[in-house]
Each structure stands twice: as structure tokens, then as C-alpha cells.
Protein backbone atom coordinates (compact mmCIF):
# COMPACT_ATOMS: atom_id res chain seq x y z
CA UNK A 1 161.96 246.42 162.04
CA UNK A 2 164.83 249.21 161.05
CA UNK A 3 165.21 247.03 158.28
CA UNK A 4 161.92 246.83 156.48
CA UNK A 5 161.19 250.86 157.56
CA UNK A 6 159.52 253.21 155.49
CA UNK A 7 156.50 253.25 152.69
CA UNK A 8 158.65 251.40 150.44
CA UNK A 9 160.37 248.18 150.94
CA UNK A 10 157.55 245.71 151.36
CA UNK A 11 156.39 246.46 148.40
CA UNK A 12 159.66 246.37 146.60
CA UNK A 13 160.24 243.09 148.55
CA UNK A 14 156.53 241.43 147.30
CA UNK A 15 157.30 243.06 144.24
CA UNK A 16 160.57 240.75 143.56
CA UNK A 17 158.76 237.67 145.30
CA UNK A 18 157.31 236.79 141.98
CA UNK A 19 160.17 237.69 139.62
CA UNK A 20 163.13 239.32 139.26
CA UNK A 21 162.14 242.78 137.89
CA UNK A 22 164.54 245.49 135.99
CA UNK A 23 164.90 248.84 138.11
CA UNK A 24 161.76 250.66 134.88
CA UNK A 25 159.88 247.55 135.92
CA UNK A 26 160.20 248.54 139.72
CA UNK A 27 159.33 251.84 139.26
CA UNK A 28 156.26 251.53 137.22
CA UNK A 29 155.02 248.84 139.98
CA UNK A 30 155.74 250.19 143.34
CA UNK A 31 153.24 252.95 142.29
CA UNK A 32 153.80 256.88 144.04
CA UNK A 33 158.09 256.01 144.28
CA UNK A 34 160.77 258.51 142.74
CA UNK A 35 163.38 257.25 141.17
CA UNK A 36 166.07 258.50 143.37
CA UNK A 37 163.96 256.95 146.44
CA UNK A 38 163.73 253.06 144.57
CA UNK A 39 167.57 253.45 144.04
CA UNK A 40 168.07 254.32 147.54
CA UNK A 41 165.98 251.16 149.07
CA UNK A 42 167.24 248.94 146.51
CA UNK A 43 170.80 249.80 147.85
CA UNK A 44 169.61 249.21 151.63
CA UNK A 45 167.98 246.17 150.56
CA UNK A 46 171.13 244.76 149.05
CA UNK A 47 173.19 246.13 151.93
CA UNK A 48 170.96 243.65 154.36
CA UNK A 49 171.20 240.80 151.83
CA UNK A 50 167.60 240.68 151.16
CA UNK A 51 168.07 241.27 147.30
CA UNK A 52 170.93 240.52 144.52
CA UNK A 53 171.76 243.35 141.91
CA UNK A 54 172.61 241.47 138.16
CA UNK A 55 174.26 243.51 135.55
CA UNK A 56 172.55 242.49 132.02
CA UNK A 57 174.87 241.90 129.02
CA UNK A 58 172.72 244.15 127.04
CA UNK A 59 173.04 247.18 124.93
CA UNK A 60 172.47 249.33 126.78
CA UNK A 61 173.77 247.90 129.82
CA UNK A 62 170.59 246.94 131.93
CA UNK A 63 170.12 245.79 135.86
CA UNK A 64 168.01 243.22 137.13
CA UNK A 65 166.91 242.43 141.07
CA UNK A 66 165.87 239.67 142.40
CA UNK A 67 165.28 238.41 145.65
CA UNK A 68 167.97 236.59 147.50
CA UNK A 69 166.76 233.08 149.71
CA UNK A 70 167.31 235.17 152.13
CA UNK A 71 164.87 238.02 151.20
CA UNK A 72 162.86 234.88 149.95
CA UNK A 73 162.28 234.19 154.12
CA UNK A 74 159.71 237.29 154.07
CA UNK A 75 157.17 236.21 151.35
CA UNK A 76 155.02 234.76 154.12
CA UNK A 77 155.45 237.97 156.51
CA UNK A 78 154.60 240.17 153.02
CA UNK A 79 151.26 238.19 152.42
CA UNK A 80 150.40 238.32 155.79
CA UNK A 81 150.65 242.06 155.59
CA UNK A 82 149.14 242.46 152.55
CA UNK A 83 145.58 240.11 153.55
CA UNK A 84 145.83 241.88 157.16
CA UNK A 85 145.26 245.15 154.36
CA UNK A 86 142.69 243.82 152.43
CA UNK A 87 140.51 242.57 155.40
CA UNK A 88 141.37 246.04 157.00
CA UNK A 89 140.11 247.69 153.79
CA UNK A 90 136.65 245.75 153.36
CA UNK A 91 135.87 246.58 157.55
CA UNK A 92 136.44 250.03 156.95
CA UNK A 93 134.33 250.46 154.07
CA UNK A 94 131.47 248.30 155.14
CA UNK A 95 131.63 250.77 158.51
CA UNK A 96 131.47 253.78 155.84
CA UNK A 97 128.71 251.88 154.35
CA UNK A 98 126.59 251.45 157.70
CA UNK A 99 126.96 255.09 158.79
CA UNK A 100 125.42 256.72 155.29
């Protein structure tokens, strides 16, 4: 679990599930993140192997992420998490509905 701490990894992780996704792309998706917090979880995600970091031969020079097999061995854990949320979300407002 120290690995996938915080508000922001699982999200970065189902983020790059789907595609690999330039560090604006990140930042515009994982809604509420700084840019100094996405670099620093995209480093400790690559630390632990979970995602790759690909220099672009662009002009300007331009990084990609992308999930590693590896990293690829959470998608099921991320859905999981994320219909455990949306199940969570519909109880607690049909309780919010019954109380009015």
C-alpha cells in the first residue's frame, strides 16, 4: 500500500491504462494536481517500475508515460476501485434523497 499512497497515483495509474499520455495531458486529466506534485508521483511511479518515461524527438523536446506490464497488473485493482466509487456515490445520494 506505501506504494499506491496518496490522492494521486490511482488516478495517474488509470489515467495511463488507456494510453500513454504527455506530462500537459496528465495534468489537465488528473483534475485538482499541481504540477510540481504530478512530477513528483510520476518519479515514484517510475522508481517502483509501474510506469516508463519516453523522451519525444520533438521540437521542443516532449515526454511521454506510459504504463509498464508491470503497472499494467493494476488495471483490474483500479476498476475495482473506481466501480466500488461509483456504487458508493449512488448509495449515498439515494440516502440524501430519502432523508429530504
Amino acid at each position: 500500500m506505501e506504494i499506491l499512497n496518496g490522492k494521486w497515483k490511482m488516478s495517474i495509474i488509470a489515467c495511463l491504462c488507456y494510453k500513454p499520455m504527455r506530462y500537459s495531458e496528465l495534468l489537465k486529466e488528473v483534475k485538482g494536481i499541481s504540477g510540481k506534485m504530478l512530477s513528483r508521483e510520476l518519479k515514484d511511479l517510475e522508481i517502483n517500475e509501474l510506469i516508463n518515461r519516453h523522451v519525444l524527438n520533438t521540437a521542443p523536446v516532449a515526454v511521454e508515460y506510459q504504463i509498464t506490464d508491470y503497472g499494467k497488473s493494476l488495471k483490474q485493482l483500479t476498476n475495482t476501485i473506481a466501480d466500488w466509487g461509483f456504487i458508493h456515490r449512488k448509495r449515498i445520494i439515494s440516502g440524501m434523497k430519502l432523508k429530504t
